[in-house]
N, C-alpha and C. Protein backbone atom coordinates (compact mmCIF):
# COMPACT_ATOMS: atom_id res chain seq x y z
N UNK A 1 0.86 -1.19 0.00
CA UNK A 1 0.00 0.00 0.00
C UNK A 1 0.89 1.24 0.00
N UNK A 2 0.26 2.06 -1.15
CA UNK A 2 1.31 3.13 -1.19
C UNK A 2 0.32 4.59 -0.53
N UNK A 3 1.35 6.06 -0.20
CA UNK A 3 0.73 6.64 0.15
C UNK A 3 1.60 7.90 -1.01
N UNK A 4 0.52 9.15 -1.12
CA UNK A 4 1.63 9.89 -1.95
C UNK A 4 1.84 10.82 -0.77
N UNK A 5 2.47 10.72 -0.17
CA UNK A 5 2.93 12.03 0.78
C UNK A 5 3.86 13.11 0.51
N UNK A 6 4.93 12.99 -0.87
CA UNK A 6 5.90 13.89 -1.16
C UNK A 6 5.25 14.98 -2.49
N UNK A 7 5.66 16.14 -2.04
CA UNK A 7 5.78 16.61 -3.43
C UNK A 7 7.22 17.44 -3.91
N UNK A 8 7.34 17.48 -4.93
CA UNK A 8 8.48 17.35 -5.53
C UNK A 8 8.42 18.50 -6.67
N UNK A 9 8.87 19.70 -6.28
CA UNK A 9 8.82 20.55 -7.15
C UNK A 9 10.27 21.06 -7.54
N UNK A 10 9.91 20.79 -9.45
CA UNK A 10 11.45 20.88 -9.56
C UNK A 10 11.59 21.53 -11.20
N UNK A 11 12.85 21.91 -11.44
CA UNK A 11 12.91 22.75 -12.30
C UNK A 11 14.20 21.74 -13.11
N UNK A 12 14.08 21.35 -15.16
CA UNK A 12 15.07 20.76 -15.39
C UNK A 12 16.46 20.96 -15.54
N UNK A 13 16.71 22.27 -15.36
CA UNK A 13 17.93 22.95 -15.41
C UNK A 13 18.77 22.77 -14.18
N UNK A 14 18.27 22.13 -13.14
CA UNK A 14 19.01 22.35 -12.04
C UNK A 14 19.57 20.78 -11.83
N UNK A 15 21.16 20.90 -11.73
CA UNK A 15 21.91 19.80 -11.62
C UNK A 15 21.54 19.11 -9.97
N UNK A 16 21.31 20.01 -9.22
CA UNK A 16 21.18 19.27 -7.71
C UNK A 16 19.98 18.76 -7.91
N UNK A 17 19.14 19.16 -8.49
CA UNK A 17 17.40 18.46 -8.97
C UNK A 17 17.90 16.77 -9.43
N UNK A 18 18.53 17.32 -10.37
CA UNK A 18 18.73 16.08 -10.98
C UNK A 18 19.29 14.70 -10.21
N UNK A 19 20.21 15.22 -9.49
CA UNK A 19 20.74 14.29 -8.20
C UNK A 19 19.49 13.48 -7.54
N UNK A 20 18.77 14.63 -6.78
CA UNK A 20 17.86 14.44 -5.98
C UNK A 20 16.89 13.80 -7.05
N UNK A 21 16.45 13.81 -8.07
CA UNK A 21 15.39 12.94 -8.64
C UNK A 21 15.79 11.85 -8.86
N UNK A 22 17.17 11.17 -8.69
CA UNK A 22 17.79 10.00 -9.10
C UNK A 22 17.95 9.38 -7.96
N UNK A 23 18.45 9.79 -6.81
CA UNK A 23 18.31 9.65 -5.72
C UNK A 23 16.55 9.20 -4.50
N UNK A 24 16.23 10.30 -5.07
CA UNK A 24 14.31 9.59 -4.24
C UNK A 24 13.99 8.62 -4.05
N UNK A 25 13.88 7.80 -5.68
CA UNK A 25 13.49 6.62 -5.61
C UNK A 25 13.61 5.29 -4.52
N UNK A 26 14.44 5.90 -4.22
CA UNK A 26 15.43 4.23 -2.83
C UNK A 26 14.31 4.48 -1.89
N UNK A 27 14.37 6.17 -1.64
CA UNK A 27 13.67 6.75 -0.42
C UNK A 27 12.04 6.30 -0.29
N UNK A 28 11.74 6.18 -1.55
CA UNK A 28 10.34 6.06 -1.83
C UNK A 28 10.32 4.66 -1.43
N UNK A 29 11.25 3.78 -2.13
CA UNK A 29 11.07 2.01 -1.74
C UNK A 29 11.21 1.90 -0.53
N UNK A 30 11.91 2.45 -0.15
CA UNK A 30 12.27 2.08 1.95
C UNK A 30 11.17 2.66 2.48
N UNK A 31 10.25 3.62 2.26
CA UNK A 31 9.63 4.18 3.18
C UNK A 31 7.94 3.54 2.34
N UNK A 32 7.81 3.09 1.02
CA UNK A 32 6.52 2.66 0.68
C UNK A 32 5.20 3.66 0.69
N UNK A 33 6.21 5.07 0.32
CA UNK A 33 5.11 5.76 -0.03
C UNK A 33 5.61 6.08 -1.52
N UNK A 34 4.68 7.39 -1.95
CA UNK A 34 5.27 7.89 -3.21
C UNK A 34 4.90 9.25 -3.39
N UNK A 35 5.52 9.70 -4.59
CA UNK A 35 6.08 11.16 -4.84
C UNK A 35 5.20 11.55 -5.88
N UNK A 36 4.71 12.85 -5.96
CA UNK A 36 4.04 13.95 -7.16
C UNK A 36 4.92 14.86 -7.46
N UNK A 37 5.34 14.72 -8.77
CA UNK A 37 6.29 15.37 -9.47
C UNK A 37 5.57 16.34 -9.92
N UNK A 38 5.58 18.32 -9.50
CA UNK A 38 5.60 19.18 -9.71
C UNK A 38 6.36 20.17 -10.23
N UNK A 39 6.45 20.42 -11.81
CA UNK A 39 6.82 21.25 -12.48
C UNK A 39 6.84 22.16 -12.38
N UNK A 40 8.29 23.68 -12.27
CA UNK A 40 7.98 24.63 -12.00
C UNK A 40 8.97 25.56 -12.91
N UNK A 41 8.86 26.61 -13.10
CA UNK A 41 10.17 27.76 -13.72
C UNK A 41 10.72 28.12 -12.50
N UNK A 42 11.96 27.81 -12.29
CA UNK A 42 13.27 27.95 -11.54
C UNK A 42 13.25 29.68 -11.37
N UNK A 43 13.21 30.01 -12.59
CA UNK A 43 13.80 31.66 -12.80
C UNK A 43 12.76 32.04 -12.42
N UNK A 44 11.47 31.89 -12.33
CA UNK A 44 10.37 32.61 -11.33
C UNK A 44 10.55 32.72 -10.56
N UNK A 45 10.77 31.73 -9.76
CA UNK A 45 11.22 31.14 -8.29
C UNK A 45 12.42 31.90 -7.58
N UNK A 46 13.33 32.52 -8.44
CA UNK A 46 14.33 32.87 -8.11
C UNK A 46 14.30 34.79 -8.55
N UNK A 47 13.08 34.88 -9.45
CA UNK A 47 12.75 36.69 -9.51
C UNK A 47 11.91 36.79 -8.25
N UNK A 48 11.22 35.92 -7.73
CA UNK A 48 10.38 36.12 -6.95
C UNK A 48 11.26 36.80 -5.44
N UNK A 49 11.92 35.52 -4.78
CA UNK A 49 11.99 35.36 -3.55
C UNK A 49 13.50 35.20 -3.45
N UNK A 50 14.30 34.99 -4.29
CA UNK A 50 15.78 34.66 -4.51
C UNK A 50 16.84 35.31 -5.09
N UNK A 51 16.76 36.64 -5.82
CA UNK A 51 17.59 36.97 -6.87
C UNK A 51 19.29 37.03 -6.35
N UNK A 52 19.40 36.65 -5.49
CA UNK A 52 20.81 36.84 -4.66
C UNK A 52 21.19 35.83 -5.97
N UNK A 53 20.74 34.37 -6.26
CA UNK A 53 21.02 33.51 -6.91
C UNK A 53 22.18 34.38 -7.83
N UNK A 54 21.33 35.46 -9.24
CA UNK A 54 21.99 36.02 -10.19
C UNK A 54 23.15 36.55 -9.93
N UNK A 55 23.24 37.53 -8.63
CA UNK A 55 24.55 37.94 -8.35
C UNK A 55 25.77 37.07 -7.97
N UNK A 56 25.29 35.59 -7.42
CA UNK A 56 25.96 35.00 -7.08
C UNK A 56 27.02 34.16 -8.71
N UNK A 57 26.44 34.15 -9.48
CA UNK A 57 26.83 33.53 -10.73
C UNK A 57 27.53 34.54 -11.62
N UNK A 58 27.27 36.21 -11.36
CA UNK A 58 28.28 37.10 -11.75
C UNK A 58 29.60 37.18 -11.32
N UNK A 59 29.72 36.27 -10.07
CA UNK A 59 30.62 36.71 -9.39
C UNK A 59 32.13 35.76 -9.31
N UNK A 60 33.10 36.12 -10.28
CA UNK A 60 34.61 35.53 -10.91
C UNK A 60 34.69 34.81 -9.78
N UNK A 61 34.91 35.26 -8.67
CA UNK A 61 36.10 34.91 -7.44
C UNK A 61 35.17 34.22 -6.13
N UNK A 62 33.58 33.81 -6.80
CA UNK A 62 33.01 33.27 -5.53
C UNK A 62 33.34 32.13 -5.44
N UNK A 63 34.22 31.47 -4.43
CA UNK A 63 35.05 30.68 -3.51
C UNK A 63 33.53 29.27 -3.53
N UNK A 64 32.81 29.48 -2.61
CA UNK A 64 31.16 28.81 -2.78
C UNK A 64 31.02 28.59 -3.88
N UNK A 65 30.57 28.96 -4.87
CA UNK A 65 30.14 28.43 -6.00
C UNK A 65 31.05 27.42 -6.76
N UNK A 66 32.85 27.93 -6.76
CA UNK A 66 33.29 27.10 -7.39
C UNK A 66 33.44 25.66 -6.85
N UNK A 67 33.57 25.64 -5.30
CA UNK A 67 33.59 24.19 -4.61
C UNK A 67 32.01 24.12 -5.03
N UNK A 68 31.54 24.31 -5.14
CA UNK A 68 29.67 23.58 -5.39
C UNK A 68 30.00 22.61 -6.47
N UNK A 69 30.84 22.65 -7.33
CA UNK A 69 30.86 22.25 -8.99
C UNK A 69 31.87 21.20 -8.44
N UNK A 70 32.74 20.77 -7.50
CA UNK A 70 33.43 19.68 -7.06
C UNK A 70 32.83 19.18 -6.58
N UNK A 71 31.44 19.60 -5.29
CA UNK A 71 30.44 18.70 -4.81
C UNK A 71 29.72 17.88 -5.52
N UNK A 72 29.29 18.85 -6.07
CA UNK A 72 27.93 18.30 -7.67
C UNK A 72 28.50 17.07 -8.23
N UNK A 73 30.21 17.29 -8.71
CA UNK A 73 31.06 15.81 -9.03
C UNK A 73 31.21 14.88 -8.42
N UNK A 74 31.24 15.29 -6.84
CA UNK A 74 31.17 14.16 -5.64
C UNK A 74 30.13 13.45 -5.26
N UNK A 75 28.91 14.14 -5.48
CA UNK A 75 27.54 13.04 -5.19
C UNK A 75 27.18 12.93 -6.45
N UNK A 76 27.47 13.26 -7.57
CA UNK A 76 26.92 12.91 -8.99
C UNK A 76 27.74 11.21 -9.07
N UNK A 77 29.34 11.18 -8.51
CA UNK A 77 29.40 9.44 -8.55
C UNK A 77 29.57 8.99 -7.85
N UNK A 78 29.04 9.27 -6.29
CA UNK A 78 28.23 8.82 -5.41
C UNK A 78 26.65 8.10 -5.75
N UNK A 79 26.00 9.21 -6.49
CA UNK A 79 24.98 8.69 -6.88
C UNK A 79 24.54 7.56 -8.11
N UNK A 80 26.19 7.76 -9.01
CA UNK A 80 26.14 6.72 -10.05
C UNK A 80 25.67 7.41 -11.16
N UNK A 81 25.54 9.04 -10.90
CA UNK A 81 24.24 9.64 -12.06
C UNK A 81 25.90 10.09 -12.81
N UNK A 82 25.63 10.46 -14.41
CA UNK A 82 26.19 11.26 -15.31
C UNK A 82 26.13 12.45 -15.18
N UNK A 83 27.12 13.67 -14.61
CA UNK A 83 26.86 14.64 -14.54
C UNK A 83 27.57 15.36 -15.29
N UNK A 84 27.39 15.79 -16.57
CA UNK A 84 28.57 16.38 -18.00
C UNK A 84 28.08 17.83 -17.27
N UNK A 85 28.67 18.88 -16.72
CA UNK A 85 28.18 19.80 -16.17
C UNK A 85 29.40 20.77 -15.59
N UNK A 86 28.97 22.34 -15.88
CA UNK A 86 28.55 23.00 -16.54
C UNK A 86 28.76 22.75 -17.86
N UNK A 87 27.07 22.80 -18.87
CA UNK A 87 27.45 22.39 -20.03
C UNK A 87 27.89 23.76 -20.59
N UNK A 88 28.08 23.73 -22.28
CA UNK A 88 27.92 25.36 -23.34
C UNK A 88 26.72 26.08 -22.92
N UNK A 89 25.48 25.26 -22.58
CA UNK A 89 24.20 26.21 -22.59
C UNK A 89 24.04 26.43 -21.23
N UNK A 90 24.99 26.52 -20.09
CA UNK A 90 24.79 26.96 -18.68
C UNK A 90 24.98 28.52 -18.28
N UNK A 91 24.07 28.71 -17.78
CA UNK A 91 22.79 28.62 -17.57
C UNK A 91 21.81 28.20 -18.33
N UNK A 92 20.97 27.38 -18.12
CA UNK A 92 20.16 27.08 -19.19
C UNK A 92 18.63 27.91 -19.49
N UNK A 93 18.05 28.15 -20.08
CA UNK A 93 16.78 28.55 -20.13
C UNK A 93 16.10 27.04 -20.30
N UNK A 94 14.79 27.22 -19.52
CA UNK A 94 13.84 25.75 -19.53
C UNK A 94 13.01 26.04 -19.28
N UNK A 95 12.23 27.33 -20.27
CA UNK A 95 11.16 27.27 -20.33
C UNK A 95 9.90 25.95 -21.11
N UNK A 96 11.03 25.97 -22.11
CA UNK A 96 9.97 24.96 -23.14
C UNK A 96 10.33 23.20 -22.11
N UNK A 97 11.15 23.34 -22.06
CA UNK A 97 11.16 22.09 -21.24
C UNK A 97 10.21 21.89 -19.90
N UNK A 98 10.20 22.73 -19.27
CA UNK A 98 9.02 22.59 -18.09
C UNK A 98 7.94 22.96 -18.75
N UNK A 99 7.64 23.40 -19.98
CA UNK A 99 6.18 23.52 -20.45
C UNK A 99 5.77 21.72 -20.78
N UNK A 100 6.70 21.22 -21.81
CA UNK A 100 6.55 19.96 -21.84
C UNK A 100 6.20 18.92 -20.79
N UNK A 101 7.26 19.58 -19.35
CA UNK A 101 6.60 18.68 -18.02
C UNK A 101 5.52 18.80 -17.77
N UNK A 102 5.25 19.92 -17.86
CA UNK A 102 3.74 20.54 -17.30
C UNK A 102 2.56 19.97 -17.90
N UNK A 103 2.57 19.38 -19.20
CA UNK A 103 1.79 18.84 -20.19
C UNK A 103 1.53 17.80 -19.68
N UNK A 104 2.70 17.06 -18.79
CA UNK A 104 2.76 15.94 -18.06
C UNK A 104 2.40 15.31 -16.89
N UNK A 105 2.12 16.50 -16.78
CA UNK A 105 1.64 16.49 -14.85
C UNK A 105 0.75 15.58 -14.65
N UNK A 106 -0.54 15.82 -15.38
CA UNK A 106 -1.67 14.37 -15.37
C UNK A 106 -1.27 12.95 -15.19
N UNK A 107 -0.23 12.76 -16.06
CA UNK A 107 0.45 11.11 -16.15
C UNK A 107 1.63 11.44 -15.51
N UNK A 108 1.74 10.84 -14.69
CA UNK A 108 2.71 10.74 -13.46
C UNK A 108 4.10 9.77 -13.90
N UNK A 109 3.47 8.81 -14.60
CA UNK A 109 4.49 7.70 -14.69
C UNK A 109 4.73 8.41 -15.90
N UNK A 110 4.31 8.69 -17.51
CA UNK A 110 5.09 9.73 -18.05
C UNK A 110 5.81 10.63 -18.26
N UNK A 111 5.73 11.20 -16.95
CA UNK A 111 6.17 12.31 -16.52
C UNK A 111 7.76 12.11 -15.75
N UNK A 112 7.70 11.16 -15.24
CA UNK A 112 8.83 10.59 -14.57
C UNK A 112 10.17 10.12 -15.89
N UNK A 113 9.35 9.26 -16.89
CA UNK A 113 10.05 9.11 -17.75
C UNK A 113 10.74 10.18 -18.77
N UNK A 114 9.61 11.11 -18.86
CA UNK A 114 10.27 12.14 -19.44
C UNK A 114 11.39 12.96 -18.88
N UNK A 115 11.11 12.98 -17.26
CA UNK A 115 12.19 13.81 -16.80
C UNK A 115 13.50 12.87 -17.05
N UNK A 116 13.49 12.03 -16.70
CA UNK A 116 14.52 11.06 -16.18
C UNK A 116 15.78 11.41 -17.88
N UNK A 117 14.13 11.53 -18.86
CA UNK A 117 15.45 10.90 -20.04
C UNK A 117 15.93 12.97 -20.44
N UNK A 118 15.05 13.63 -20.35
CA UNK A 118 15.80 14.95 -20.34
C UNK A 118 16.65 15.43 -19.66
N UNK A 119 16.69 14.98 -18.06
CA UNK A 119 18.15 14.69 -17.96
C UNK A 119 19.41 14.50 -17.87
N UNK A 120 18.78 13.31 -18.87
CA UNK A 120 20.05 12.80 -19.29
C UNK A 120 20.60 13.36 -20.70
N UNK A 121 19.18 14.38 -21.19
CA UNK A 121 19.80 14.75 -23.08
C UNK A 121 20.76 16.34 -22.15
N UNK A 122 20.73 16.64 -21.30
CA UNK A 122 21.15 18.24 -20.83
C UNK A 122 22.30 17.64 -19.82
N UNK A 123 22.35 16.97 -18.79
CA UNK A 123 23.49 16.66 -18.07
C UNK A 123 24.27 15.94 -18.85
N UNK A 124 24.26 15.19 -19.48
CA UNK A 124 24.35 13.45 -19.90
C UNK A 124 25.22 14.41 -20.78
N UNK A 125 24.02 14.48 -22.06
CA UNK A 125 24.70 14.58 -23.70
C UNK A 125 24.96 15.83 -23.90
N UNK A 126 24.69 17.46 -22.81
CA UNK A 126 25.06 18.75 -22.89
C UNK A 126 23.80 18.80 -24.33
N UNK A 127 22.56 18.46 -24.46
CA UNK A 127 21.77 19.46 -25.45
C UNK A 127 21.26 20.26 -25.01
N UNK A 128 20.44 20.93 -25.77
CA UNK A 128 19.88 22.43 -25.20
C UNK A 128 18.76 22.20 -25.03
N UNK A 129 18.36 22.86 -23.50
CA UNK A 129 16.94 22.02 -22.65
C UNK A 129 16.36 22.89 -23.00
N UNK A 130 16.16 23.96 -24.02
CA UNK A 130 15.05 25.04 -24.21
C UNK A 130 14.91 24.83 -25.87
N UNK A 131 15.12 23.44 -26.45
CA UNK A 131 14.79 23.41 -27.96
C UNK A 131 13.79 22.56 -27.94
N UNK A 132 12.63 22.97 -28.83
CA UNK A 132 11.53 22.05 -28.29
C UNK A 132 11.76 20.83 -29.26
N UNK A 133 12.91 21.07 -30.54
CA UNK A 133 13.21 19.82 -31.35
C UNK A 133 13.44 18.55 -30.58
N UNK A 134 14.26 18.70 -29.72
CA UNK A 134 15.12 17.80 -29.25
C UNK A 134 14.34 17.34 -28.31
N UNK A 135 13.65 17.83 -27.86
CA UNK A 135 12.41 17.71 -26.45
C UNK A 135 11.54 17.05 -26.89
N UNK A 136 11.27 17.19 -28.15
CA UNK A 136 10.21 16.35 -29.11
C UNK A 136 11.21 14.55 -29.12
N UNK A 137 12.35 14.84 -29.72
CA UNK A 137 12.80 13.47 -30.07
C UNK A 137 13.26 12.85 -28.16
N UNK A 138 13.45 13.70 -27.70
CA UNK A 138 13.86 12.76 -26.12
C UNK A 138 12.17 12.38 -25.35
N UNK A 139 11.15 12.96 -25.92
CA UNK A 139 9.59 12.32 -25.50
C UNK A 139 9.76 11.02 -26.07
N UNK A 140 9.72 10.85 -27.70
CA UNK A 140 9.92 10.19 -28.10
C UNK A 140 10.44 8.88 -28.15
N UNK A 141 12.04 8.96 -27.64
CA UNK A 141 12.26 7.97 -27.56
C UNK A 141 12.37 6.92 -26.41
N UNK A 142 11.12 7.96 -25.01
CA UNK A 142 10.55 7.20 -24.21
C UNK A 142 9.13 6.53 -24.73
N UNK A 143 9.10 6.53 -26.08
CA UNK A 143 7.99 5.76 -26.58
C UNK A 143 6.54 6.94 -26.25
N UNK A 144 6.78 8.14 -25.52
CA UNK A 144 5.88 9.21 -25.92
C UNK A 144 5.59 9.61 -26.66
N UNK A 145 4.67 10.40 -27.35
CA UNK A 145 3.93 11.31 -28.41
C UNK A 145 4.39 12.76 -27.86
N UNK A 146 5.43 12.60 -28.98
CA UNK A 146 6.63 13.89 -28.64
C UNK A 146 5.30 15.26 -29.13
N UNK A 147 5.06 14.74 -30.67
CA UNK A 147 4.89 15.67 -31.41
C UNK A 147 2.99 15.87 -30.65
N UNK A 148 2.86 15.59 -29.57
CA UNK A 148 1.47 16.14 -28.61
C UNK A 148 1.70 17.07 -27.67
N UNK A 149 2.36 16.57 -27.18
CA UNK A 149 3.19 16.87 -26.11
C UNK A 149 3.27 18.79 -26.22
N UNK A 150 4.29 18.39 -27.16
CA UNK A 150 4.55 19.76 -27.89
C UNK A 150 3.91 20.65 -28.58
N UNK A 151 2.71 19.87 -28.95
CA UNK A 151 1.32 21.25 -29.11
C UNK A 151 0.63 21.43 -27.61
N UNK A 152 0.57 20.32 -27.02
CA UNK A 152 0.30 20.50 -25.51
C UNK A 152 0.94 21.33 -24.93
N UNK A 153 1.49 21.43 -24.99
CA UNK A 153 3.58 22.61 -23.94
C UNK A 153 2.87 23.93 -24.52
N UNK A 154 2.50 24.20 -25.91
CA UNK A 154 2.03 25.49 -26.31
C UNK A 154 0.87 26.03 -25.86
N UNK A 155 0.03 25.44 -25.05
CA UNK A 155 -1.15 25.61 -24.84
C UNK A 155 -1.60 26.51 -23.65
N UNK A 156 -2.50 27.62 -23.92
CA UNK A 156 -2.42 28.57 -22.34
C UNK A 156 -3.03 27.82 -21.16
N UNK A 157 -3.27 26.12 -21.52
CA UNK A 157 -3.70 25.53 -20.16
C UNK A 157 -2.72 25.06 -19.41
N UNK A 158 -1.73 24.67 -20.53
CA UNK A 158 -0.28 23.96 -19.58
C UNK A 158 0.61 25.48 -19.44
N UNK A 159 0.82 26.14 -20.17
CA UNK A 159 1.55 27.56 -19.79
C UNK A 159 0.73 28.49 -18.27
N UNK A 160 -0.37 28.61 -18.34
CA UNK A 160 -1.11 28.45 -17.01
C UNK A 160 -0.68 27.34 -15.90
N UNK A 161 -1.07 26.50 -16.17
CA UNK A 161 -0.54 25.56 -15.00
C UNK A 161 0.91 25.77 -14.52
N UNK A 162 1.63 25.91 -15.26
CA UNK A 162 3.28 26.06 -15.28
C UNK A 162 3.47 27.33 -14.31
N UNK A 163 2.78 28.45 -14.45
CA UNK A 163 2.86 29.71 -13.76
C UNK A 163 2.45 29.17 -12.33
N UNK A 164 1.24 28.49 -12.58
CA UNK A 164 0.59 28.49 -11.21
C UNK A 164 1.41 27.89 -10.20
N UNK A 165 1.99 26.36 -10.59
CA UNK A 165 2.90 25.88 -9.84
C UNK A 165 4.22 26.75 -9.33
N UNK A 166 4.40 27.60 -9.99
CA UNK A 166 5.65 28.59 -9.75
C UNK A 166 5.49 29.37 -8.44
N UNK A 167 4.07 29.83 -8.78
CA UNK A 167 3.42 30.60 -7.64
C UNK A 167 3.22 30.04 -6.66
N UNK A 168 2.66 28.47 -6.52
CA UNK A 168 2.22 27.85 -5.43
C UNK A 168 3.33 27.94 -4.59
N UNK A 169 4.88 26.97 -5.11
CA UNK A 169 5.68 26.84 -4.47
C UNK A 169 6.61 28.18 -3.70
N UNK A 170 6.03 29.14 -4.10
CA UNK A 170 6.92 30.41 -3.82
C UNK A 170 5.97 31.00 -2.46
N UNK A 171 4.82 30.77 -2.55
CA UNK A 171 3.51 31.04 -1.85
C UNK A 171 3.71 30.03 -0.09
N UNK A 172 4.19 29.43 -0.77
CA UNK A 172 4.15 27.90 -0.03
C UNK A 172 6.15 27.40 0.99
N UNK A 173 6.58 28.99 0.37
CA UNK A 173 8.36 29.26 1.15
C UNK A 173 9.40 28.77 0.07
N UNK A 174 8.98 28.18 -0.51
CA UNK A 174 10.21 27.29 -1.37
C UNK A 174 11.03 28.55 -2.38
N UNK A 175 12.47 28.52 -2.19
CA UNK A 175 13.10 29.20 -2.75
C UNK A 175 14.09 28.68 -3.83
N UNK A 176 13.41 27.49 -4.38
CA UNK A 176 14.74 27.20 -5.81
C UNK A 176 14.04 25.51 -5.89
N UNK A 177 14.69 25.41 -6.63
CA UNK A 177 14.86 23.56 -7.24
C UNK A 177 15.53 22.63 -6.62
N UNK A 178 15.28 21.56 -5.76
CA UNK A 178 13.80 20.68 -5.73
C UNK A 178 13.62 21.36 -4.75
N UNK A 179 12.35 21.71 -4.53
CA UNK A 179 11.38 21.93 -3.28
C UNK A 179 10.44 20.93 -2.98
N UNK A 180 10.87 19.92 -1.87
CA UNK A 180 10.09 18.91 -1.36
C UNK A 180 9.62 19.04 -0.31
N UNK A 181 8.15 19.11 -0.18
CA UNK A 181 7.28 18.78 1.19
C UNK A 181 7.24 17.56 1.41
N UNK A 182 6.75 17.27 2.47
CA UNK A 182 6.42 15.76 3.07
C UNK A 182 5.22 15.94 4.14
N UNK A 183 4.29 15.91 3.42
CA UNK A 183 2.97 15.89 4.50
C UNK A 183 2.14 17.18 4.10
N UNK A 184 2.26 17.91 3.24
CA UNK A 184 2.05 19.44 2.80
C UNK A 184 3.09 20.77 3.44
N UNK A 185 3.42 20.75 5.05
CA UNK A 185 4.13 21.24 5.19
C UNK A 185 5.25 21.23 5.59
N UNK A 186 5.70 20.01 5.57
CA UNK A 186 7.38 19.54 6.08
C UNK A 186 7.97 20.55 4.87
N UNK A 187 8.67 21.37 4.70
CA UNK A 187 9.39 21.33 3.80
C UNK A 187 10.63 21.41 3.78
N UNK A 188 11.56 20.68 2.90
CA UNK A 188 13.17 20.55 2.15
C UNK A 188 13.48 20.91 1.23
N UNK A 189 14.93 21.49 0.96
CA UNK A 189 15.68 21.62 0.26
C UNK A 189 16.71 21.06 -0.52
N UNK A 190 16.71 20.59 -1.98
CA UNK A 190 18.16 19.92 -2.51
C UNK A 190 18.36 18.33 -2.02
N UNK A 191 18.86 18.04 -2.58
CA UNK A 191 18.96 16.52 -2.83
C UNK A 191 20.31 16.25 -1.58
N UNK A 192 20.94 17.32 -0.69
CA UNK A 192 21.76 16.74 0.36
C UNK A 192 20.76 16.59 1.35
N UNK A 193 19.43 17.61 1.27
CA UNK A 193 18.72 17.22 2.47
C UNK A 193 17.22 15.73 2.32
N UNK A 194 17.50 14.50 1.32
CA UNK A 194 17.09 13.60 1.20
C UNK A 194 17.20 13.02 2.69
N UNK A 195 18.67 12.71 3.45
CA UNK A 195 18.13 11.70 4.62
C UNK A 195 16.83 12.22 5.87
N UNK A 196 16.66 13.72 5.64
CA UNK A 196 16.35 14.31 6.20
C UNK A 196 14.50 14.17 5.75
N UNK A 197 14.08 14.24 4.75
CA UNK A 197 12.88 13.99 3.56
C UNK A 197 12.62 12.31 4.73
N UNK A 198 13.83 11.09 4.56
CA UNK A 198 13.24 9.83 4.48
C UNK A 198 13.33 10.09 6.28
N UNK A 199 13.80 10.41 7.23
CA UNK A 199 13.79 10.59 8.23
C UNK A 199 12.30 11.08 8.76
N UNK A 200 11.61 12.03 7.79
CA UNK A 200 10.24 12.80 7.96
C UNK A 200 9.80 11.67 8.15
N UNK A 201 9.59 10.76 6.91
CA UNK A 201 8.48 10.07 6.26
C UNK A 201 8.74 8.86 7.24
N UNK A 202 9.54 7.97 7.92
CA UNK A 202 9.72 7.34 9.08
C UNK A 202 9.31 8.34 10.19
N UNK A 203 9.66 9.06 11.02
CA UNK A 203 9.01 9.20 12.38
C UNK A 203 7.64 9.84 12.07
N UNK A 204 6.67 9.49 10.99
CA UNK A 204 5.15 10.36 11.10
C UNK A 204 4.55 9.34 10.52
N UNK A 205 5.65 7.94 10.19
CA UNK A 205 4.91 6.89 9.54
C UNK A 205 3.80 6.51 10.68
């Protein structure tokens, strides 16, 4: 018996996302609940309640940021994940790519697959997570209907939804990618604070 108690709001541009979405899964099997994958724009998230973020990435000589990019290497093969990172297109724009998630939100298990293999086309293979070509052929060759998808992604119901989730999570404290609750208001940060997520979900089991 499963329960969905997590939600999981996350943006595809963000390499610690990516950790943390590769990572969950164990969390989810040990603890026998499960996760709602919530799509959001990062850069909302971060005009909203965060912009320190931007200055921080202007900045040649920030000491922090550059050890972040040795961490990111340290739990990326810890975690076993591919992390080709910072790619050419870093920073990335992902708008069209979280429009595509957003299309996805309904099908859960689609949605999972799609993230999983985008990814891997932006960490993995360094493509560009804001071409809806390539977004079309990586639906695809999870056996999705790329070319729906992608009139779906254009649509002011999933471009709506996409905002809204932006808003919820910003509404709701979350300041960046992954923003995970556990229970509606437990909330976490980033894929280092996972033992902390499966720790929730044990003492309220």
């Amino acid at each position: 018996m499963t329960d969905e108690r997590i939600e999981f709001f996350f943006d595809l541009s963000s390499p610690w996302t990516c950790l943390a979405f590769h990572n969950l899964p164990a969390i989810l099997e040990r603890t026998g609940v499960t996760a709602r994958y919530r799509p959001i724009l990062v850069g909302g998230v971060f005009n909203a309640v965060n912009p320190a973020v931007y200055a921080a990435r202007e900045q040649a000589d920030n000491r922090r940021m550059a050890h972040s990019w040795k961490i990111l290497k340290d739990w990326a093969r810890l975690a076993g994940v591919p992390m080709n990172f910072p790619s050419v297109w870093h920073p990335a724009k992902s708008v069209q790519a979280m429009r595509f998630a957003a299309a996805l939100e309904d099908d859960q298990a689609a949605l999972e697959r799609f993230t999983r293999a985008a990814f891997a086309s932006y960490f993995g293979r360094q493509e560009n997570l804001d071409d809806p070509d390539i977004l079309e052929v990586v639906a695809i060759a999870e056996g999705l209907d790329g070319a729906a998808i992608r009139a779906a992604a254009g649509s002011d119901r999933v471009k709506a939804r996409l905002r809204a989730n932006t808003q919820e999570v910003v509404a709701r404290g979350g300041y960046g990618s992954p923003t995970i609750f556990v229970d509606g208001t437990d909330m976490y940060f980033g894929n280092d604070q996972l033992p902390l997520v499966e720790a929730a979900l044990t003492s309220k089991s």
